[in-house]
C-alpha atoms as a PDB file:
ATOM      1  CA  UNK A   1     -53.488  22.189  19.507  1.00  0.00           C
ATOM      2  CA  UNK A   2     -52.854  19.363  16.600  1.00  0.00           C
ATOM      3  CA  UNK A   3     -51.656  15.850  17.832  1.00  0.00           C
ATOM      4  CA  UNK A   4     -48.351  15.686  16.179  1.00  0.00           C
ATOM      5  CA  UNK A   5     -47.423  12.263  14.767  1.00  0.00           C
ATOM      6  CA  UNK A   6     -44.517  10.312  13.937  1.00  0.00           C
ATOM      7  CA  UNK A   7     -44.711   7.574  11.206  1.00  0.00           C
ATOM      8  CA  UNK A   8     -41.103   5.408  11.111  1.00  0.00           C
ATOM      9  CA  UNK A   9     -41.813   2.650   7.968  1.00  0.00           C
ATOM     10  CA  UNK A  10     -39.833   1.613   5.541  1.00  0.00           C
ATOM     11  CA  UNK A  11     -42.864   0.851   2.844  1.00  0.00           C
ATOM     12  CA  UNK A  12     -43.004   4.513   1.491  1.00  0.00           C
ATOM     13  CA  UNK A  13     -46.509   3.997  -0.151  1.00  0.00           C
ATOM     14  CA  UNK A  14     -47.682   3.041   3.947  1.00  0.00           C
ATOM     15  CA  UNK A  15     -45.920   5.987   5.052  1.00  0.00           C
ATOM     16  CA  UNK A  16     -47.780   8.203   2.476  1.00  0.00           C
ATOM     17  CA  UNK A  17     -51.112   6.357   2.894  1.00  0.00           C
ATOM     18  CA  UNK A  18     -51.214   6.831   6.395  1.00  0.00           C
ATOM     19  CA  UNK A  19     -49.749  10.410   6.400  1.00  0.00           C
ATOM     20  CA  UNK A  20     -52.654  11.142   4.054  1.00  0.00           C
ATOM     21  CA  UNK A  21     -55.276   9.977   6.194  1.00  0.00           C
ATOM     22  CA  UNK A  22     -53.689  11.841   9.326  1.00  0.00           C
ATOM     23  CA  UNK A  23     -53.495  15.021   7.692  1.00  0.00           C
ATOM     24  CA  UNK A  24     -57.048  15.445   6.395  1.00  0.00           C
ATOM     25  CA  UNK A  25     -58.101  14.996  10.270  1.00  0.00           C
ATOM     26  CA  UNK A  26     -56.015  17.871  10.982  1.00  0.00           C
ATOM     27  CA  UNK A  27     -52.961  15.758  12.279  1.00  0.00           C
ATOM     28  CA  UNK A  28     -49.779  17.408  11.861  1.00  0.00           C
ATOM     29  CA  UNK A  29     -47.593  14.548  10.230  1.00  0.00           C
ATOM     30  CA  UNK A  30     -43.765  13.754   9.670  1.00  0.00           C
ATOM     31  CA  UNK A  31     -42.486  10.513   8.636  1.00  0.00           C
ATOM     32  CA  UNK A  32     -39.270   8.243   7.812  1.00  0.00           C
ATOM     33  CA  UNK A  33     -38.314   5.428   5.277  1.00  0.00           C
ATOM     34  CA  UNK A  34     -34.559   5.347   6.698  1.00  0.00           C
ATOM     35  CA  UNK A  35     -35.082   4.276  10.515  1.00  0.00           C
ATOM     36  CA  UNK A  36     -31.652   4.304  10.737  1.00  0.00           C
ATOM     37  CA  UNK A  37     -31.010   7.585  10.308  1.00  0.00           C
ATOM     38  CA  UNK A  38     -33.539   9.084  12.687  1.00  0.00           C
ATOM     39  CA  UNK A  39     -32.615  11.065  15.888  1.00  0.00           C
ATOM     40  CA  UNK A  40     -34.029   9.687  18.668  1.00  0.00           C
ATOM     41  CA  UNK A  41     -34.051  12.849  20.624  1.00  0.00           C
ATOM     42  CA  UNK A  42     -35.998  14.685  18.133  1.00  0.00           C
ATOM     43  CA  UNK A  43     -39.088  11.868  18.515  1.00  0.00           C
ATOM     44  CA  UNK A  44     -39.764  13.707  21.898  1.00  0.00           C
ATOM     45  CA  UNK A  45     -41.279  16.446  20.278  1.00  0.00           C
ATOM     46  CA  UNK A  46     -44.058  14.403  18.949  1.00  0.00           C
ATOM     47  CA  UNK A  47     -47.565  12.986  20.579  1.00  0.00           C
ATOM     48  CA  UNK A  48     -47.221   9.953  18.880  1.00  0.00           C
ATOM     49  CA  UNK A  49     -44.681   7.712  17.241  1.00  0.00           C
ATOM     50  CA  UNK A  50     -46.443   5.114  14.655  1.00  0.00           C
ATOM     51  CA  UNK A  51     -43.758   2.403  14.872  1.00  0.00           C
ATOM     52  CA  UNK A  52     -43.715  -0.615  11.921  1.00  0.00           C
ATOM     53  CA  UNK A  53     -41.905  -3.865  13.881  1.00  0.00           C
ATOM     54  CA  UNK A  54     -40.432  -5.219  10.722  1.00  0.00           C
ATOM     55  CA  UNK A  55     -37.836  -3.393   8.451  1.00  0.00           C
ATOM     56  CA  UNK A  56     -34.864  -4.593   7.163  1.00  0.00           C
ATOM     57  CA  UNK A  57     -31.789  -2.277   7.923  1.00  0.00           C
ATOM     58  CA  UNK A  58     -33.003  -1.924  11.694  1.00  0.00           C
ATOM     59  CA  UNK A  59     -36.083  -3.529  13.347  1.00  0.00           C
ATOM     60  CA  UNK A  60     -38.911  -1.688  15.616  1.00  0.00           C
ATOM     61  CA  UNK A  61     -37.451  -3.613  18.258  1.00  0.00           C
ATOM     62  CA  UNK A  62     -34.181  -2.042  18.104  1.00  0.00           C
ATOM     63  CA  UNK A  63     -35.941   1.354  18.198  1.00  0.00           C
ATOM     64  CA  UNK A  64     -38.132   0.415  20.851  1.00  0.00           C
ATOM     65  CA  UNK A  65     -34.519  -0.291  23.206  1.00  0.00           C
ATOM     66  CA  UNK A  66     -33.167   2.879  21.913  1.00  0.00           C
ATOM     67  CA  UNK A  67     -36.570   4.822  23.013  1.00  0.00           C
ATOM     68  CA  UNK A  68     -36.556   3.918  26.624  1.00  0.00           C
ATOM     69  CA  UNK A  69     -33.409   6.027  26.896  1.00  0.00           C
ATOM     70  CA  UNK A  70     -35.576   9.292  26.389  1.00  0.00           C
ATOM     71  CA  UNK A  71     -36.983  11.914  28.786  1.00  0.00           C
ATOM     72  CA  UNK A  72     -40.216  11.700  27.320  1.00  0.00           C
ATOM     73  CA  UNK A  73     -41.275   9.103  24.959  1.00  0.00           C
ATOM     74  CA  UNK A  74     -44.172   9.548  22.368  1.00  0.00           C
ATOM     75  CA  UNK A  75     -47.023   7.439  22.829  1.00  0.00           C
ATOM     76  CA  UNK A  76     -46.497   4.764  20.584  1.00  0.00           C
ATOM     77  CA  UNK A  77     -48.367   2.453  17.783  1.00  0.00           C
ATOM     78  CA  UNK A  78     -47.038  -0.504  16.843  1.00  0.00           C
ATOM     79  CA  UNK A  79     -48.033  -1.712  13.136  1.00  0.00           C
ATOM     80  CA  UNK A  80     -46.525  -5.183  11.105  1.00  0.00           C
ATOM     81  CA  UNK A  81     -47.659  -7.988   8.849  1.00  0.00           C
ATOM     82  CA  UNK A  82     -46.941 -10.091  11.228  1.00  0.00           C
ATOM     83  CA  UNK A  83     -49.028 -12.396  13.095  1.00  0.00           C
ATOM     84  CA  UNK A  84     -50.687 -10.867  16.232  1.00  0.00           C
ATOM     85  CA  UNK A  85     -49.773 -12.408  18.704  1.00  0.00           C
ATOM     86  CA  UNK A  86     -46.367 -12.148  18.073  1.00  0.00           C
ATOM     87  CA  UNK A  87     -47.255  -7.986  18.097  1.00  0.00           C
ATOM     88  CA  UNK A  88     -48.526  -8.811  21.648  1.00  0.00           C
ATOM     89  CA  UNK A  89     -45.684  -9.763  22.563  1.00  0.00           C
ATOM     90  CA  UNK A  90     -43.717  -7.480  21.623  1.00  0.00           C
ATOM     91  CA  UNK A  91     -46.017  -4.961  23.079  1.00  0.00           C
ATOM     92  CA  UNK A  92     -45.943  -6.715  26.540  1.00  0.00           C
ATOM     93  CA  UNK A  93     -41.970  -6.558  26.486  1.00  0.00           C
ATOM     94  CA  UNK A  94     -41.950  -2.647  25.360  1.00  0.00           C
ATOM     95  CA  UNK A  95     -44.467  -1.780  28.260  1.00  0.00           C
ATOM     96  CA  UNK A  96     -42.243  -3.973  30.570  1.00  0.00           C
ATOM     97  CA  UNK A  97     -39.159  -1.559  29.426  1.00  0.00           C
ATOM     98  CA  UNK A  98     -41.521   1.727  30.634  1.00  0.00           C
ATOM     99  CA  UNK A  99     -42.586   2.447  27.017  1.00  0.00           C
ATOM    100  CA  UNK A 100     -46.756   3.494  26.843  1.00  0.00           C
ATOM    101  CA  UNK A 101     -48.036   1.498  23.780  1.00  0.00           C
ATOM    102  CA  UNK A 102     -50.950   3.422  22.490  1.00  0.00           C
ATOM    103  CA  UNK A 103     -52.328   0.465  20.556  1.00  0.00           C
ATOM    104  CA  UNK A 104     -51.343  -2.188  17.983  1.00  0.00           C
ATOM    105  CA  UNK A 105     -52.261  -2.469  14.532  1.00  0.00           C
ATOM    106  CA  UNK A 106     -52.132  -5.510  12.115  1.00  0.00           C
ATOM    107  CA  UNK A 107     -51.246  -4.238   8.201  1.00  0.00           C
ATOM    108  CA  UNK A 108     -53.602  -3.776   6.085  1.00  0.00           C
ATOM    109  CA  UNK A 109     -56.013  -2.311   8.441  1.00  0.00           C
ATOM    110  CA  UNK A 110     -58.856   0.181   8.028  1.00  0.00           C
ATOM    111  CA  UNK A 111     -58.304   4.075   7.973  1.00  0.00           C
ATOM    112  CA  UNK A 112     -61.241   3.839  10.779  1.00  0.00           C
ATOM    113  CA  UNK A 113     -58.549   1.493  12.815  1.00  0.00           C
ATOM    114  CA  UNK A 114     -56.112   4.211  12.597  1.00  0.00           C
ATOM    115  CA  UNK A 115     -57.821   7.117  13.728  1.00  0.00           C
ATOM    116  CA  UNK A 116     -59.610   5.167  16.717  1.00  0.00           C
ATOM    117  CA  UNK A 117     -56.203   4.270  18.453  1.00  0.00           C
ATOM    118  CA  UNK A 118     -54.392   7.899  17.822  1.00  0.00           C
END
């Protein structure tokens, strides 16, 4: 059975990028550009959610909060510019709040990266 992924960015050329790389290993890919219009319930249907931290109409930490609420929570990657150790901490906070972080990844990072941690 496919690993089915769930890329929430609001760069579209990342989205695409990455969605490209998934889906010629076979991953079955869906994405969003508009966090803020996602349903949260529907993420449950998905292995993993590939989550960028920094977006400017709502944040990956907002969506993080709003995740806990679920039944079952994708596995989840967290991606940003930012620097890393400030992704650490997020990371430490979202496994505090019951989420299962998957892995971290610091933009621009190799396609190899990528398809190590999913």
């Amino acid at each position: 059975m496919k690993k089915k992924v769930f890329i929430i960015d609001d760069d579209v050329f990342f989205t695409d990028l990455i969605s490209e790389i998934l889906n010629k290993k076979n991953y079955l890919v869906q994405c969003s550009n508009e966090p803020e219009n996602i349903n949260l319930e529907y993420l449950q249907q998905f292995d993993v959610l590939i989550l960028d931290l920094i977006m400017p109409k709502i944040n990956g930490l907002v969506i993080l909060d709003l995740i806990c609420n679920l039944k079952n929570p994708p596995l989840i990657v967290l991606i940003s510019g930012s620097d890393f150790q400030e992704i650490e901490k997020i990371k430490s906070w979202a496994v505090g709040m019951g989420l299962k972080i998957h892995g971290i990844l610091k933009k621009p990072f190799m396609a190899n990266d990528l398809l190590k941690i999913i």
